[in-house]
PDB file of N, CA and C in Angstrom:
ATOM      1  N   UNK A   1      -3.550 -16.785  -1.861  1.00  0.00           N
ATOM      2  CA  UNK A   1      -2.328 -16.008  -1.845  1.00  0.00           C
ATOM      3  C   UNK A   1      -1.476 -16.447  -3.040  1.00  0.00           C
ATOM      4  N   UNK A   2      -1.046 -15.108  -3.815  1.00  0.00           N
ATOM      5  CA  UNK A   2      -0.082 -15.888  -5.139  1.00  0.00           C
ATOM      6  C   UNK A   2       1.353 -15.792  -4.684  1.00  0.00           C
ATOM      7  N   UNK A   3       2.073 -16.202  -5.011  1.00  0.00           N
ATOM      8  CA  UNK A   3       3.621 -16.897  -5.072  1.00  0.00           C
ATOM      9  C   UNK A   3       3.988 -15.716  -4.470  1.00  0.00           C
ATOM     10  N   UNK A   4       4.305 -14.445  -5.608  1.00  0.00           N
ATOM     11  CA  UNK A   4       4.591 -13.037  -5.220  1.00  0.00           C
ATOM     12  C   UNK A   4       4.044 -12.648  -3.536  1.00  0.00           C
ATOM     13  N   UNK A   5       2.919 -13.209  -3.644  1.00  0.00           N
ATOM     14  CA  UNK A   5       2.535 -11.961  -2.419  1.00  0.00           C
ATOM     15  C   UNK A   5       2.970 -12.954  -1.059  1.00  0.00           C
ATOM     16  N   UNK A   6       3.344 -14.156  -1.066  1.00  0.00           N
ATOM     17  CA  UNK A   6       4.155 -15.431  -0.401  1.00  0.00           C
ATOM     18  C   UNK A   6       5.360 -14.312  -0.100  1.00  0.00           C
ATOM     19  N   UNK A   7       5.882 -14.455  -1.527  1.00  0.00           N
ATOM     20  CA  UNK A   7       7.592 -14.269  -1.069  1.00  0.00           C
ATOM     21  C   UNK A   7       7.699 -12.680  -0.452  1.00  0.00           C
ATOM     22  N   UNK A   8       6.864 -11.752  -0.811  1.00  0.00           N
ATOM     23  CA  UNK A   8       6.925 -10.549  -0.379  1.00  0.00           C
ATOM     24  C   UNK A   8       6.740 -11.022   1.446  1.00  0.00           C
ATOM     25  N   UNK A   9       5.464 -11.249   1.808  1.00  0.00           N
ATOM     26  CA  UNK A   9       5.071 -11.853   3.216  1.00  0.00           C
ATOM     27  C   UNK A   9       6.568 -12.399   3.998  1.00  0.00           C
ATOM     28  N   UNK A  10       7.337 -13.420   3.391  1.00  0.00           N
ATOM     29  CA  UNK A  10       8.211 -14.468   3.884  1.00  0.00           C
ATOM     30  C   UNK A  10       9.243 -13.225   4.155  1.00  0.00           C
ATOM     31  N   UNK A  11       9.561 -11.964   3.075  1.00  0.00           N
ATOM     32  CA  UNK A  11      10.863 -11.195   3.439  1.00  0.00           C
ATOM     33  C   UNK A  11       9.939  -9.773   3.917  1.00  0.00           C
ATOM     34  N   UNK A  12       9.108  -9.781   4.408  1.00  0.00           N
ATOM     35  CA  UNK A  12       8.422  -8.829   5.433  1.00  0.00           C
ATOM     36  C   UNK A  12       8.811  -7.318   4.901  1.00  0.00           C
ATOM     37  N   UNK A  13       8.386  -7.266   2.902  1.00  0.00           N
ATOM     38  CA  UNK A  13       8.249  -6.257   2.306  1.00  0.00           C
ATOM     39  C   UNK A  13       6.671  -6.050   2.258  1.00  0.00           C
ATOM     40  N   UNK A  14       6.532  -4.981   2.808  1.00  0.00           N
ATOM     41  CA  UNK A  14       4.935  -4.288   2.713  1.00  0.00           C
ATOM     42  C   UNK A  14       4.362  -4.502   1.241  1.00  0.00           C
ATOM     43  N   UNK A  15       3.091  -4.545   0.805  1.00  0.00           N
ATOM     44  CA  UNK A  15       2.814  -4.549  -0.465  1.00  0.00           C
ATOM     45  C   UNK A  15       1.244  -4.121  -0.122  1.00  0.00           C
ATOM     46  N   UNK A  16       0.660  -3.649  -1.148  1.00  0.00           N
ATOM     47  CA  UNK A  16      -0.708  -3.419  -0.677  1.00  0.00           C
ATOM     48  C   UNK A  16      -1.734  -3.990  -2.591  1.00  0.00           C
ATOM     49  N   UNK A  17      -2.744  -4.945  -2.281  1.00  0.00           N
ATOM     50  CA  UNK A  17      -3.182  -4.744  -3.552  1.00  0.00           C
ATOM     51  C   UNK A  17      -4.309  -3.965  -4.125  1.00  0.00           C
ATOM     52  N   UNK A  18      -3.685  -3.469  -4.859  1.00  0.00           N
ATOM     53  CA  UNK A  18      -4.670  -2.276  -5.691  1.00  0.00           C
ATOM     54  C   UNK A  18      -5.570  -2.467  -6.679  1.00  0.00           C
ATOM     55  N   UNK A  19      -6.125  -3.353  -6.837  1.00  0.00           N
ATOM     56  CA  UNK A  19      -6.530  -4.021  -7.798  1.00  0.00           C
ATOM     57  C   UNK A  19      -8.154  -3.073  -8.238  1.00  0.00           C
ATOM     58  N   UNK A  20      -8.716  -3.023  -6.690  1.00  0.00           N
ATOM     59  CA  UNK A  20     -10.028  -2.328  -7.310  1.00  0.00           C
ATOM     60  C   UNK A  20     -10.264  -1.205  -6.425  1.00  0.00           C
ATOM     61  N   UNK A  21      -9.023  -0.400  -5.850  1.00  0.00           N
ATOM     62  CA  UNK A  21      -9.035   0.649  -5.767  1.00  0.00           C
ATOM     63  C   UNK A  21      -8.248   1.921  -6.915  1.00  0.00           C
ATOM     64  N   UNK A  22      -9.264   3.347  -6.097  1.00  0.00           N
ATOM     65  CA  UNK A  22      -8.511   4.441  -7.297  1.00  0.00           C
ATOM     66  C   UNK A  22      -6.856   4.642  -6.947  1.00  0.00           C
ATOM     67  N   UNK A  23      -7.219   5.557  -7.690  1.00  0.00           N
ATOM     68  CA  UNK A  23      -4.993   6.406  -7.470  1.00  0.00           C
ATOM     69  C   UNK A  23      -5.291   7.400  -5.818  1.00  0.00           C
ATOM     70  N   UNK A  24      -6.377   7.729  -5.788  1.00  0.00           N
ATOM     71  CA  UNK A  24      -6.728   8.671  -5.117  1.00  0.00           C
ATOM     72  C   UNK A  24      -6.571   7.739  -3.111  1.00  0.00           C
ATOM     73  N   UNK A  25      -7.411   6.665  -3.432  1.00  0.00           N
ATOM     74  CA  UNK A  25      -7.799   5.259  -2.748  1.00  0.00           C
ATOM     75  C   UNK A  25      -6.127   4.881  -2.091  1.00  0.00           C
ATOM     76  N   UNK A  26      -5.068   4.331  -3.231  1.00  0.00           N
ATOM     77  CA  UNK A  26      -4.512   3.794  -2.917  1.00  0.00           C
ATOM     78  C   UNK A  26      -3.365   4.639  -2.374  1.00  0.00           C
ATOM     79  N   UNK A  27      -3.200   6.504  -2.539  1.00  0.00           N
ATOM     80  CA  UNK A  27      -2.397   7.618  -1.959  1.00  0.00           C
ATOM     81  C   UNK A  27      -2.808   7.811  -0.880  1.00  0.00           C
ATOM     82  N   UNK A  28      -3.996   7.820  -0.615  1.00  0.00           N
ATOM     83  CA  UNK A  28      -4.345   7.670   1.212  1.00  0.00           C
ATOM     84  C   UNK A  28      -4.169   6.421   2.050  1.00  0.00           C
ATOM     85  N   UNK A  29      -4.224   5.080   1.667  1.00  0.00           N
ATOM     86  CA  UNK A  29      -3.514   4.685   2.152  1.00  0.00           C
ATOM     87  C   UNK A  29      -2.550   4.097   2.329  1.00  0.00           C
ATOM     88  N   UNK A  30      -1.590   4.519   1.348  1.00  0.00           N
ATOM     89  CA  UNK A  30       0.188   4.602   1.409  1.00  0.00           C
ATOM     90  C   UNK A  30       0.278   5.049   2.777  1.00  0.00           C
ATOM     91  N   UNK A  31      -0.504   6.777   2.353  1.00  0.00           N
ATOM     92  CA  UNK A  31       0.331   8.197   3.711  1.00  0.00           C
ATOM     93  C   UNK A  31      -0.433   7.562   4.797  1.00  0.00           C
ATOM     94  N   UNK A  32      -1.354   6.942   4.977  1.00  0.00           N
ATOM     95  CA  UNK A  32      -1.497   6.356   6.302  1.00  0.00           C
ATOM     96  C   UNK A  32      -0.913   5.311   6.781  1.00  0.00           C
ATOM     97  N   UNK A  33      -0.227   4.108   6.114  1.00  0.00           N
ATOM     98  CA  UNK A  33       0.684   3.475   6.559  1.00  0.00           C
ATOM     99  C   UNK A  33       1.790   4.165   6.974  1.00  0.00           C
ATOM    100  N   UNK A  34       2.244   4.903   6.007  1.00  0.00           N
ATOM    101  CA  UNK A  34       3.287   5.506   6.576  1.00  0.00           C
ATOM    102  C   UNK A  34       3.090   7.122   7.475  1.00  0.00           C
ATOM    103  N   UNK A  35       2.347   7.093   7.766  1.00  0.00           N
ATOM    104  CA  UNK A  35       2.424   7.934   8.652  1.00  0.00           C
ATOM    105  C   UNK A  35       2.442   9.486   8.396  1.00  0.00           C
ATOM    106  N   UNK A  36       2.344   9.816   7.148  1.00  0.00           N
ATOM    107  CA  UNK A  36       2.454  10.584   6.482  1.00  0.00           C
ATOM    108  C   UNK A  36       1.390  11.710   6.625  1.00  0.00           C
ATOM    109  N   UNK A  37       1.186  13.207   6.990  1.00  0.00           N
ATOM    110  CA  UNK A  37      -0.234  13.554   6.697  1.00  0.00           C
ATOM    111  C   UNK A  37      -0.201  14.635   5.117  1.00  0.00           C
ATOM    112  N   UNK A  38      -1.343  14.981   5.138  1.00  0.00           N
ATOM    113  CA  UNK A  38      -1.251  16.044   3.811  1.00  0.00           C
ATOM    114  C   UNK A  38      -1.009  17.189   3.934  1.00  0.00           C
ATOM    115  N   UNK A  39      -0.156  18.003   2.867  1.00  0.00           N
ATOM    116  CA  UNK A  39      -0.238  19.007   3.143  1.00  0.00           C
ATOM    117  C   UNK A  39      -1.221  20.068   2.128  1.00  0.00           C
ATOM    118  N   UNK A  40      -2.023  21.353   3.043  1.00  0.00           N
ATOM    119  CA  UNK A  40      -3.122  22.446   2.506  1.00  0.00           C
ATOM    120  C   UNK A  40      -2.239  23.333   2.228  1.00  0.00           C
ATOM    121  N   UNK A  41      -1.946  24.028   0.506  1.00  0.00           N
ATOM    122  CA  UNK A  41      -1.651  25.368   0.111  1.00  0.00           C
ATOM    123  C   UNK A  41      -2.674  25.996   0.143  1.00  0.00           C
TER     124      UNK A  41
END
């Protein structure tokens, strides 16, 4: 665990690491943390 992802943990700010996921990867699961679904035009 690095320092950052400590102090994020200690003040119970969400963080997710993206390191070896896509854009695509890491937008699905944002909207699934948050609860979010998609919307079909």
């Amino acid at each position: 665990m690095t320092e950052v992802e400590a102090l994020y943990r200690k003040n119970k700010i969400p963080c997710l690491n993206s390191t070896n996921y896509s854009v695509e990867e890491i937008a699905t699961k944002i909207m699934d943390i948050m609860g979010l679904s998609r919307r079909m035009y």
